[in-house]
Protein backbone atom coordinates (compact mmCIF):
# COMPACT_ATOMS: atom_id res chain seq x y z
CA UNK A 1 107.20 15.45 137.62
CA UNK A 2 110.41 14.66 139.44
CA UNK A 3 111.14 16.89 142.20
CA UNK A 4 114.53 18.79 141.76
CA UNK A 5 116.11 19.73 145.54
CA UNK A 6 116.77 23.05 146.17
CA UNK A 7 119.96 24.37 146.00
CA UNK A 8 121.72 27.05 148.02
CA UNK A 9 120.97 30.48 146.41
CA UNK A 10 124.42 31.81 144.74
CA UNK A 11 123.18 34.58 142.38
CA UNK A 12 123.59 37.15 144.85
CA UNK A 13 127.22 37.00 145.63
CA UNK A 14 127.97 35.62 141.83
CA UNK A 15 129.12 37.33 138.81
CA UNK A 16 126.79 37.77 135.79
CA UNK A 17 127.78 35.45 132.73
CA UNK A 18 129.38 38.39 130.81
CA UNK A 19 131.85 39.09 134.14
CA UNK A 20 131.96 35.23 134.29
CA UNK A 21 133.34 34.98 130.78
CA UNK A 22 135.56 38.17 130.45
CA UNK A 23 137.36 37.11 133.59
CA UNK A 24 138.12 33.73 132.42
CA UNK A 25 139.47 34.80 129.16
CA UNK A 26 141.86 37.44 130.75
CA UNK A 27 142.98 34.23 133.08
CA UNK A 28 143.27 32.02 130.27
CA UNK A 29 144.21 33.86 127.38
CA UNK A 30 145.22 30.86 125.12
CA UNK A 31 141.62 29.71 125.86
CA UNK A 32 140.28 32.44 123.23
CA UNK A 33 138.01 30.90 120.67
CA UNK A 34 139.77 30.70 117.17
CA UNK A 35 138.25 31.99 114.04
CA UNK A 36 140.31 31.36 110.91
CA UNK A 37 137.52 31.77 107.97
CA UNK A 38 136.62 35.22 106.74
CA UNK A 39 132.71 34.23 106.64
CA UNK A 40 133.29 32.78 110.52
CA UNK A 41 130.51 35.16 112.08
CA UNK A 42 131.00 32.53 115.23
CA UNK A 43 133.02 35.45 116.66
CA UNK A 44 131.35 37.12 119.60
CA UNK A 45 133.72 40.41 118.80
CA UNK A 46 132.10 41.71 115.84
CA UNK A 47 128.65 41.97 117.67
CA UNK A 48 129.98 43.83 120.79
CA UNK A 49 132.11 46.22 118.37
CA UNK A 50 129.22 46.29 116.20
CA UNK A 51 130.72 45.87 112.80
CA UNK A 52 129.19 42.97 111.87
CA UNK A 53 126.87 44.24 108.98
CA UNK A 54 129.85 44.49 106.21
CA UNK A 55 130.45 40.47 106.61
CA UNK A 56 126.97 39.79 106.12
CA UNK A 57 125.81 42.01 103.36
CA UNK A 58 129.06 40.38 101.58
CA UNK A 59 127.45 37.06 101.98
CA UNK A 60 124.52 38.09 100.97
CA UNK A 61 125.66 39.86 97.86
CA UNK A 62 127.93 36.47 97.09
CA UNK A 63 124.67 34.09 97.62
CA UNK A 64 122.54 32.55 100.28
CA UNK A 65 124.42 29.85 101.83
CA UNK A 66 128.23 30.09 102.79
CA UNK A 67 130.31 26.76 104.51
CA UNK A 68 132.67 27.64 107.26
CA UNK A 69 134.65 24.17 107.47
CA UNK A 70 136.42 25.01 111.05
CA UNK A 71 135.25 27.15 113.64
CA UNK A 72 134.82 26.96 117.96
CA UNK A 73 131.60 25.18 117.52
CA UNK A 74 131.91 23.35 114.15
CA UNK A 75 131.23 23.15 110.50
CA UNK A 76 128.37 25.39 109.62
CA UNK A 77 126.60 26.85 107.35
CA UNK A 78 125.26 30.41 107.39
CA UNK A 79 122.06 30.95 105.57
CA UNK A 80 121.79 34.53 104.76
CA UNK A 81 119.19 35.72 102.92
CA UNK A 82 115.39 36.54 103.71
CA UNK A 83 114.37 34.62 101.12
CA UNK A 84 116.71 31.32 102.11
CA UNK A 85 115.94 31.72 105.69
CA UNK A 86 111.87 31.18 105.09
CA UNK A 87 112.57 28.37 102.99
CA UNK A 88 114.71 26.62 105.14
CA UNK A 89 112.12 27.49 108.29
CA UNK A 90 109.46 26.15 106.05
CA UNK A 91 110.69 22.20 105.78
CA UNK A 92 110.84 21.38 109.62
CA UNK A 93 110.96 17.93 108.85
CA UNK A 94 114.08 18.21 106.31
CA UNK A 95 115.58 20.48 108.48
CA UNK A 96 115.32 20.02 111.88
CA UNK A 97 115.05 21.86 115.46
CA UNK A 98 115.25 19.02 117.85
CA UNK A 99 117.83 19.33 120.62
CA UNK A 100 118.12 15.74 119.70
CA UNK A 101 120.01 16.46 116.39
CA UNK A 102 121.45 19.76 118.27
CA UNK A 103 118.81 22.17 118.98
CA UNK A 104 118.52 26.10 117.97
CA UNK A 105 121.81 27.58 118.84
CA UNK A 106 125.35 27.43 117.01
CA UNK A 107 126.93 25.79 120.01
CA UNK A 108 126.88 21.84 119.89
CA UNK A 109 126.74 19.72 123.08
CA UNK A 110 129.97 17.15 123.35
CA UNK A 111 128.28 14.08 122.50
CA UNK A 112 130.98 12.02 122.97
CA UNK A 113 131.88 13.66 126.66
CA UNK A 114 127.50 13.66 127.22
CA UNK A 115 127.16 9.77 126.24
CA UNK A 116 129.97 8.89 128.95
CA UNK A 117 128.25 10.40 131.28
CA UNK A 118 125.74 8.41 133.84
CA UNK A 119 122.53 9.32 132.32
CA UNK A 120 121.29 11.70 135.83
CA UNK A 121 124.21 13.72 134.98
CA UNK A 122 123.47 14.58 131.55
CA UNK A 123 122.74 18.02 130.66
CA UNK A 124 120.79 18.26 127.48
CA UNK A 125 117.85 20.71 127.44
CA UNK A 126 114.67 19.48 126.29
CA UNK A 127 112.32 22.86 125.40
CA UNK A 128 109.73 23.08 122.79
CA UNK A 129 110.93 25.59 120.60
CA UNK A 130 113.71 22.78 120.40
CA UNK A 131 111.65 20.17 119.43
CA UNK A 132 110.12 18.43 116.20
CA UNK A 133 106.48 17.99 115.42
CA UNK A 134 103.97 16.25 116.72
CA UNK A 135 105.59 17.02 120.44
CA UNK A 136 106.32 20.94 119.95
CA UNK A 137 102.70 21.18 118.74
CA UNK A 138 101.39 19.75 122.13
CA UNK A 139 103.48 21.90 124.11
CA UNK A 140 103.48 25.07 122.02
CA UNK A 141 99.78 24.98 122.41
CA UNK A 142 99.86 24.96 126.28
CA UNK A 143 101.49 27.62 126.70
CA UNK A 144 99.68 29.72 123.61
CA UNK A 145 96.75 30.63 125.60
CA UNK A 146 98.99 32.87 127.40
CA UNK A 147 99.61 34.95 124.11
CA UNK A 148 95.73 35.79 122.43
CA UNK A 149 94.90 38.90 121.42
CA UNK A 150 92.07 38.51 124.38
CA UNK A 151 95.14 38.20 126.89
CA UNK A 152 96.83 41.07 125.86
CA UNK A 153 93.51 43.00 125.77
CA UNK A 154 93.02 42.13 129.84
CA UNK A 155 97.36 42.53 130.11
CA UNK A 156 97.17 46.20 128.16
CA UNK A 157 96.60 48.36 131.42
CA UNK A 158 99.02 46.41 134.11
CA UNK A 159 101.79 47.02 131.23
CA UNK A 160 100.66 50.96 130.56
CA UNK A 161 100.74 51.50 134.88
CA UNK A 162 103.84 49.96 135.30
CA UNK A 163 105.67 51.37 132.37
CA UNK A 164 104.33 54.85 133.22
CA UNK A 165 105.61 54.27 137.15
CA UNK A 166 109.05 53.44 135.80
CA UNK A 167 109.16 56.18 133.17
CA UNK A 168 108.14 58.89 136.32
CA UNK A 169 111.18 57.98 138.65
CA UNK A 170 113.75 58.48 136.00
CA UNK A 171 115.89 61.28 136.55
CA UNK A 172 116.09 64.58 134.89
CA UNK A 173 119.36 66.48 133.90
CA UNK A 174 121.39 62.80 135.71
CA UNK A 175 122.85 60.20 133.82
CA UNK A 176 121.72 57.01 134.19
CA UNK A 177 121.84 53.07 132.29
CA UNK A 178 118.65 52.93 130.78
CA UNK A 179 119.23 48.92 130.13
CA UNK A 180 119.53 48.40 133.64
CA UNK A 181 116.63 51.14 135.28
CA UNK A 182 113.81 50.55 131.89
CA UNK A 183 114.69 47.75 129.94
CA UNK A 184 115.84 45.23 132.50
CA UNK A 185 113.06 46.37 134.82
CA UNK A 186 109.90 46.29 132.54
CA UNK A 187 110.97 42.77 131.12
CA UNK A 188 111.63 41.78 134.38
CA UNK A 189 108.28 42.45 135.78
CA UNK A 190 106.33 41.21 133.31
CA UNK A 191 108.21 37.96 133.25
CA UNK A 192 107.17 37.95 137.37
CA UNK A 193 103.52 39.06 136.06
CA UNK A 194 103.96 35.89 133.29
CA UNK A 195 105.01 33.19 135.92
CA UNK A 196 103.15 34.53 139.49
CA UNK A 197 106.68 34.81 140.47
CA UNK A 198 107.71 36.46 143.88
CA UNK A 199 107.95 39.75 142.66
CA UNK A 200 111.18 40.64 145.65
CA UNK A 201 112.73 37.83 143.83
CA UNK A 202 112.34 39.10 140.03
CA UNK A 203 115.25 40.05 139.01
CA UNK A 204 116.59 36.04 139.50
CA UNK A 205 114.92 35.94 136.04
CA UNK A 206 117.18 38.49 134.68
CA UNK A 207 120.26 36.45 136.33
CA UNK A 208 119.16 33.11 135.26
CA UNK A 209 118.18 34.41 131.50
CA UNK A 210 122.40 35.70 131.14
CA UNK A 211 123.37 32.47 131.76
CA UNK A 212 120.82 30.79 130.16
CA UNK A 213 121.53 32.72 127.22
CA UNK A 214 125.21 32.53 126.58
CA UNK A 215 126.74 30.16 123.83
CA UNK A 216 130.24 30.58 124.31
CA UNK A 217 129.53 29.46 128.03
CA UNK A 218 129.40 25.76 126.29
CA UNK A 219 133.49 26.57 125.14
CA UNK A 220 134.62 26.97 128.73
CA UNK A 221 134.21 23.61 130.40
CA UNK A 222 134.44 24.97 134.04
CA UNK A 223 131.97 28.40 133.13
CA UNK A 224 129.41 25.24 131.71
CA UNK A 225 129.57 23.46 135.07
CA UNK A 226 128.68 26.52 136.80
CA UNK A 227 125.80 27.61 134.26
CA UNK A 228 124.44 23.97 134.73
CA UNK A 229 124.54 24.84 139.02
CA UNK A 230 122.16 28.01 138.23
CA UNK A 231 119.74 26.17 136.26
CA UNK A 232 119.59 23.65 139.06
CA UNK A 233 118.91 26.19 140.98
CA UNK A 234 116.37 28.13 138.91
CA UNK A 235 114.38 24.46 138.56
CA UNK A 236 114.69 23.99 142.20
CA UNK A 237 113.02 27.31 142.76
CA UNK A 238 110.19 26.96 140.25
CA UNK A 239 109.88 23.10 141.21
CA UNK A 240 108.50 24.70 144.72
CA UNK A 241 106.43 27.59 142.92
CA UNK A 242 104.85 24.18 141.24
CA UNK A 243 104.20 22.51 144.47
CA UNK A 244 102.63 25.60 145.61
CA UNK A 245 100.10 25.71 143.09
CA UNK A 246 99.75 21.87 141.88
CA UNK A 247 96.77 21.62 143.76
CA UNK A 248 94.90 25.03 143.14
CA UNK A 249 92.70 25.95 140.67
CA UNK A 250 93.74 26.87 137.09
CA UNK A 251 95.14 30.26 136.79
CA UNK A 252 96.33 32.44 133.92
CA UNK A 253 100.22 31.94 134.71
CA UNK A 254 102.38 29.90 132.54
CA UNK A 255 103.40 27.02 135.51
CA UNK A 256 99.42 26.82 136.03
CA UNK A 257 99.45 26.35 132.61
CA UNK A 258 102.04 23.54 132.62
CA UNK A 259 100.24 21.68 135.26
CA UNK A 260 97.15 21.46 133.83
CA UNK A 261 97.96 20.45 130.37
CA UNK A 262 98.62 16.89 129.16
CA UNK A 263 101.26 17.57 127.54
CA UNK A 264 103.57 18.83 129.97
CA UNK A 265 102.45 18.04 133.00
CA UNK A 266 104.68 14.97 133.26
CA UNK A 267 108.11 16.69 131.91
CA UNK A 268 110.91 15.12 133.29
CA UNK A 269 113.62 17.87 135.28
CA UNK A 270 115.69 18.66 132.27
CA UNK A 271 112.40 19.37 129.99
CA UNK A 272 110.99 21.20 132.81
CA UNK A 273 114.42 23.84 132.94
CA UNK A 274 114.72 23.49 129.53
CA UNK A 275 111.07 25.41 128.90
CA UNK A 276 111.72 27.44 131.99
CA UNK A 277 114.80 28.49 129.89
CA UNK A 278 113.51 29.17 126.80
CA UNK A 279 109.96 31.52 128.12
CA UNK A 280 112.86 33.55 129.97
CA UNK A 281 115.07 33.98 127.63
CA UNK A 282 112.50 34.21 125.09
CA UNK A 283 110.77 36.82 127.28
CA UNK A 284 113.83 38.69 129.20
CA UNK A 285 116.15 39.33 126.25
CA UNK A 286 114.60 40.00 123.26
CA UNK A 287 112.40 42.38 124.90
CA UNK A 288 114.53 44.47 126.97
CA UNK A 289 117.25 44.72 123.82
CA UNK A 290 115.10 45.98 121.30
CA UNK A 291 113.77 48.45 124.60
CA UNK A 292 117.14 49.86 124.32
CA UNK A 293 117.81 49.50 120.56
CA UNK A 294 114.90 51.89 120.25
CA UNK A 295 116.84 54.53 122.32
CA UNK A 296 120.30 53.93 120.47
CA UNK A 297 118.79 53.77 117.12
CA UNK A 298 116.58 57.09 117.73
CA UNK A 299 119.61 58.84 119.28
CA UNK A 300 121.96 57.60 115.51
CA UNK A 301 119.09 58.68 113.56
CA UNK A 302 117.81 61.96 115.37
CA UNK A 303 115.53 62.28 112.27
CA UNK A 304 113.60 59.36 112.91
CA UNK A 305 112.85 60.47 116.51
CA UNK A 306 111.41 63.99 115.15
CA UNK A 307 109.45 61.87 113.17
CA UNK A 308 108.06 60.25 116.16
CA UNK A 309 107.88 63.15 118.36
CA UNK A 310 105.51 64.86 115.58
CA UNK A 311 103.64 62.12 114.76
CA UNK A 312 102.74 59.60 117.58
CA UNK A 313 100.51 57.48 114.88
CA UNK A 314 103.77 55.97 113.48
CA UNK A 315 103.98 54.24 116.31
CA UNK A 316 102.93 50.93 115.39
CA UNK A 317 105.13 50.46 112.34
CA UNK A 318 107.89 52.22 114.60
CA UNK A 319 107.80 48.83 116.77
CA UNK A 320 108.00 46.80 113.75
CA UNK A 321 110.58 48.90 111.93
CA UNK A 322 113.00 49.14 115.42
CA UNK A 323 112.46 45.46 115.77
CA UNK A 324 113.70 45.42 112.04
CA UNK A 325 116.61 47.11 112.96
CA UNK A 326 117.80 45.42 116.42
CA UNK A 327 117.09 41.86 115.66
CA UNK A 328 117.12 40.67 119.57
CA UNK A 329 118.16 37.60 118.62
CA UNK A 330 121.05 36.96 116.03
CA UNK A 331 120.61 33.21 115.14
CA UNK A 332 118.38 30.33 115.05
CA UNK A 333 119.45 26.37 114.28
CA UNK A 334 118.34 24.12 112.03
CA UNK A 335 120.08 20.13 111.51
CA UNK A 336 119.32 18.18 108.21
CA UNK A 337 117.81 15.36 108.57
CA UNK A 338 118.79 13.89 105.23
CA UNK A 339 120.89 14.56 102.49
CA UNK A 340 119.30 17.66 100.32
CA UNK A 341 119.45 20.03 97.79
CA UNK A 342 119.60 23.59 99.18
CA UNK A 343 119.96 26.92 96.38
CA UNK A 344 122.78 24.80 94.72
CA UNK A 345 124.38 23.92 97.43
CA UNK A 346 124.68 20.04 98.36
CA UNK A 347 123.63 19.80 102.38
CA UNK A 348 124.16 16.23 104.05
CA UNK A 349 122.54 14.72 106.79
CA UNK A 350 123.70 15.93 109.87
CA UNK A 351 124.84 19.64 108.42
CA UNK A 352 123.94 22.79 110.57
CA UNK A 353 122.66 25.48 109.30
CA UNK A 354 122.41 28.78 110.83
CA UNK A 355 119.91 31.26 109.81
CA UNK A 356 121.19 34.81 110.86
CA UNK A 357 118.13 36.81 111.22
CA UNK A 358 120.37 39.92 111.80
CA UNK A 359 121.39 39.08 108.03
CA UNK A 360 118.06 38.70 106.64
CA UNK A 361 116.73 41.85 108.42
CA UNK A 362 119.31 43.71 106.32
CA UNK A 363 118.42 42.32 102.71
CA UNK A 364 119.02 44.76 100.33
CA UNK A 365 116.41 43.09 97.76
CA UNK A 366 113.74 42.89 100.75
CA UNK A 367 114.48 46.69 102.78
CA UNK A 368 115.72 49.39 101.08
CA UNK A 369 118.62 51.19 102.82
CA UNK A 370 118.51 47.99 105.25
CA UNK A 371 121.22 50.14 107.49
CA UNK A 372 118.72 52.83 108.52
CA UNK A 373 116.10 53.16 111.11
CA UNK A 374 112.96 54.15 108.89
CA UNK A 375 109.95 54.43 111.01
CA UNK A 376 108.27 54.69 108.19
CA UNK A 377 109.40 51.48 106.36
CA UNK A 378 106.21 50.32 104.53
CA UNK A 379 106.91 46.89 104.73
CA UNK A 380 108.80 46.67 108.20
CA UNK A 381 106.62 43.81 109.39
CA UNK A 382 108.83 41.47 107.05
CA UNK A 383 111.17 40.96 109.52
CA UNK A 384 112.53 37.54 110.66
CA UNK A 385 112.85 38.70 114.14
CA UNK A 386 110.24 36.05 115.33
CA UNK A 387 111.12 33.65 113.20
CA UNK A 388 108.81 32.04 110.16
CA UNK A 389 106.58 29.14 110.11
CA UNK A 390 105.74 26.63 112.92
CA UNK A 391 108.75 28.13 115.09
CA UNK A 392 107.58 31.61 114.86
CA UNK A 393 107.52 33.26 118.42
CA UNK A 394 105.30 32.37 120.35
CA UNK A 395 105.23 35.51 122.54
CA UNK A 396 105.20 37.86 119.83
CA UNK A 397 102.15 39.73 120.39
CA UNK A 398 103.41 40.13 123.81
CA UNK A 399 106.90 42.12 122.77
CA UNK A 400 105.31 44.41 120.58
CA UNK A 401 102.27 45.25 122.94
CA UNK A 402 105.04 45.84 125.51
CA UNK A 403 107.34 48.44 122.56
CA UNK A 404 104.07 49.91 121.57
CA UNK A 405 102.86 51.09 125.63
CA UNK A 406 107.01 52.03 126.35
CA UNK A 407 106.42 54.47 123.11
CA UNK A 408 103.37 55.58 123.98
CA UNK A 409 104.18 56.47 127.32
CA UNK A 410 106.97 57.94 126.42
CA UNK A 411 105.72 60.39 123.92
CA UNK A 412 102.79 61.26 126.46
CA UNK A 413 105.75 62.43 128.68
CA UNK A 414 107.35 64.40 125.62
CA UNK A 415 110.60 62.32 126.60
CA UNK A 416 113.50 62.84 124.58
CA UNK A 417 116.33 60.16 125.03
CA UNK A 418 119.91 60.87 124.52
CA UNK A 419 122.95 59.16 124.30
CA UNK A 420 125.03 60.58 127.12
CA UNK A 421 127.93 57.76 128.23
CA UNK A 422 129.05 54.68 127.74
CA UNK A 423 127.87 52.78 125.44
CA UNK A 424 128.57 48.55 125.64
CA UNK A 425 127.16 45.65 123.76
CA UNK A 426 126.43 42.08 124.94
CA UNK A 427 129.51 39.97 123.68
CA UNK A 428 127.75 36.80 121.97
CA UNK A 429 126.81 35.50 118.95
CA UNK A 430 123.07 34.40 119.72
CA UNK A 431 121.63 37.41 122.16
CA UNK A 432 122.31 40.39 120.22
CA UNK A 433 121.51 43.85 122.12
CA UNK A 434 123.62 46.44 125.05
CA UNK A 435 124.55 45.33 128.19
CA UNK A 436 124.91 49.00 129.30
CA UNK A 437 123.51 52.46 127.68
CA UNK A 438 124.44 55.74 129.44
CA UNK A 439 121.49 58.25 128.61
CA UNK A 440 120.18 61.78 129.80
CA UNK A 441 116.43 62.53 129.88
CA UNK A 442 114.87 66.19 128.38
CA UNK A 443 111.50 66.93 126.78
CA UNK A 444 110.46 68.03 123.51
């Protein structure tokens, strides 16, 4: 594998991508993405006010596809509906993830602006969740190993002792930002625990996984040139952790992993930051916002958390059923291949589509009363939260052994979370989950 130089570190003195992006907006106000169509869900402001669920469950009720001619990043389509959503994940071939046709996010890469540039300077992210069979087989399956139920089995008490020594320093009767002091932290650690990263150095992951993470980074040309410097430098920094260990013996981390599989041991830079990208985002977010959906959501429905507090068996379908509700991650993208057919709708070649899994997770003709937290849901495992079919998470056992321990520990303590401050979403259209969440600590 090519060797990336190292960069000079920046993420200490820089601003996180949400500062990044508010602050150029206020500069450049006529810079504000436009959003003319009433089905243009595009718009990062109906996620951070949260009043989003009206516009979908219109869709929904109206059919399961919907064009939007004109938005920020394109023509789309939004798929909708559980049931169009597992369809559409189910033909990979017609409908495909490969950053080559445009990759799993709504945001498109400038082709024209990308071809005209000299091929080193290119900036299109090869990962495997972003790739077509036979190749996202090969490296799916490398990185698998690190996700059996035997690896969670040996992973179970390292989780339990660290959540329980993060759970005993928070304070009592004090506000504090549970995002930032539990969520952040735990996901955080175990991404260090994931990679045999330099634990002083962990919360680079968190840094690296905002800008990472951001679509509407890719509408501000000068906020995309920086987000391309950090994930030089975050390749930089794992290109030495690979050095380090390119000559030692197999271990149970993910680069060890890498190295010692066929199929990506030879990744060229931009493959090699595009996985690094997608096992921390895919780690760092989705955990740590369904972490603190679990505290909101318990705090709107204060029946749901008696229900909890009096009966710690629910606990298990309470994962499933707050996973349900959060929805970590708003969107995935599919690109047809070929002109098709699609619930009466004509899609041609070339089409996005958009599957909103916040939308499906709120069927009406799948979850009754889709709107409430029901820790009792019978049938909360039907979620789309992971995905369906060969693009299913790959670290899914992993979240919900992580939800499971927070829960448990957390009822052991008799902790009681409440809403006590400010409350504030992330702004984006992909990541969906609180970028702050002021809370106070008693007991039952």
């Amino acid at each position: 594998m090519a060797t990336l130089a190292p960069e000079k570190p920046q993420w200490k003195t820089s601003p996180t991508a949400h500062e990044a992006l508010r602050d150029y907006f206020a500069a450049n106000p006529a810079s504000q993405p436009k959003h003319s169509h009433p089905f243009d869900v595009s718009r990062s402001d109906i996620y951070v006010e949260d009043r989003w669920q009206p516009i979908f469950a219109e869709m929904r009720a109206k059919g399961p596809l919907h064009y939007v001619p004109e938005s920020p990043f394109g023509a789309y389509w939004n798929v909708v509906q559980h049931k169009a959503i597992q369809h559409v994940e189910a033909l990979p071939e017609i409908y495909s993830s490969s950053w080559e046709h445009g990759g799993i996010t709504i945001s498109d890469p400038d082709w024209e602006k990308l071809m005209s540039e000299n091929e080193e300077d290119r900036f299109q992210l090869p990962m495997f969740i972003a790739m077509d069979r036979p190749k996202h087989t090969g490296q799916r399956r490398t990185v698998a190993p690190a996700f059996t139920p035997k690896e969670m089995a040996r992973l179970d008490s390292n989780i339990r002792a660290r959540t329980a020594e993060v759970l005993d320093k928070l304070p009592e009767g004090k506000v504090f930002d549970w995002v930032d002091t539990v969520s952040i932290e735990l996901t955080t650690q175990m991404l260090a625990i994931l990679f045999d990263f330099p634990w002083d150095d962990r919360r680079l992951l968190t840094f690296w996984s905002d800008w990472a993470g951001d679509t509407e980074l890719s509408i501000a040309r000068e906020l995309d040139l920086q987000r391309r410097e950090f994930l030089h430098e975050m390749a930089a920094y794992f290109q030495q952790l690979w050095n380090e260990k390119a000559n030692q013996e197999p271990g149970p981390d993910l680069i060890s992993m890498m190295i010692h599989s066929p199929a990506m041991n030879q990744m060229s830079p931009l493959e090699f930051m595009g996985n690094l990208v997608l096992l921390i985002v895919g780690g760092n977010d989705t955990t740590r916002n369904t972490m603190s959906g679990i505290i909101h959501g318990f705090d709107k429905f204060p029946d749901q958390r008696k229900l909890f507090e009096e009966n710690p068996d629910l606990i298990p379908n309470a994962v499933q059923e707050c996973i349900r509700y959060q929805t970590p991650l708003a969107h995935m993208r599919r690109t047809a291949t070929e002109d098709a057919e699609l619930f009466g709708e004509q899609i041609r070649k070339g089409d996005k589509l958009v599957m909103w899994y916040l939308s499906a997770n709120r069927d009406e003709t799948v979850f009754e009363n889709p709107d409430k937290l029901d820790i009792t849901r019978e049938n909360a495992r039907r979620h789309l939260a992971f995905g369906y079919g060969v693009h299913r998470c790959v670290g899914a056992r992993l979240a919900e052994l992580q939800l499971k321990i927070l829960l448990e520990e957390m009822h052991a303590r008799r902790m009681r979370i409440h809403v006590a401050g400010d409350v504030e979403r992330v702004r984006a259209n992909f990541v969906h989950g609180f970028r702050k969440l002021e809370v106070e600590l008693t007991r039952f």
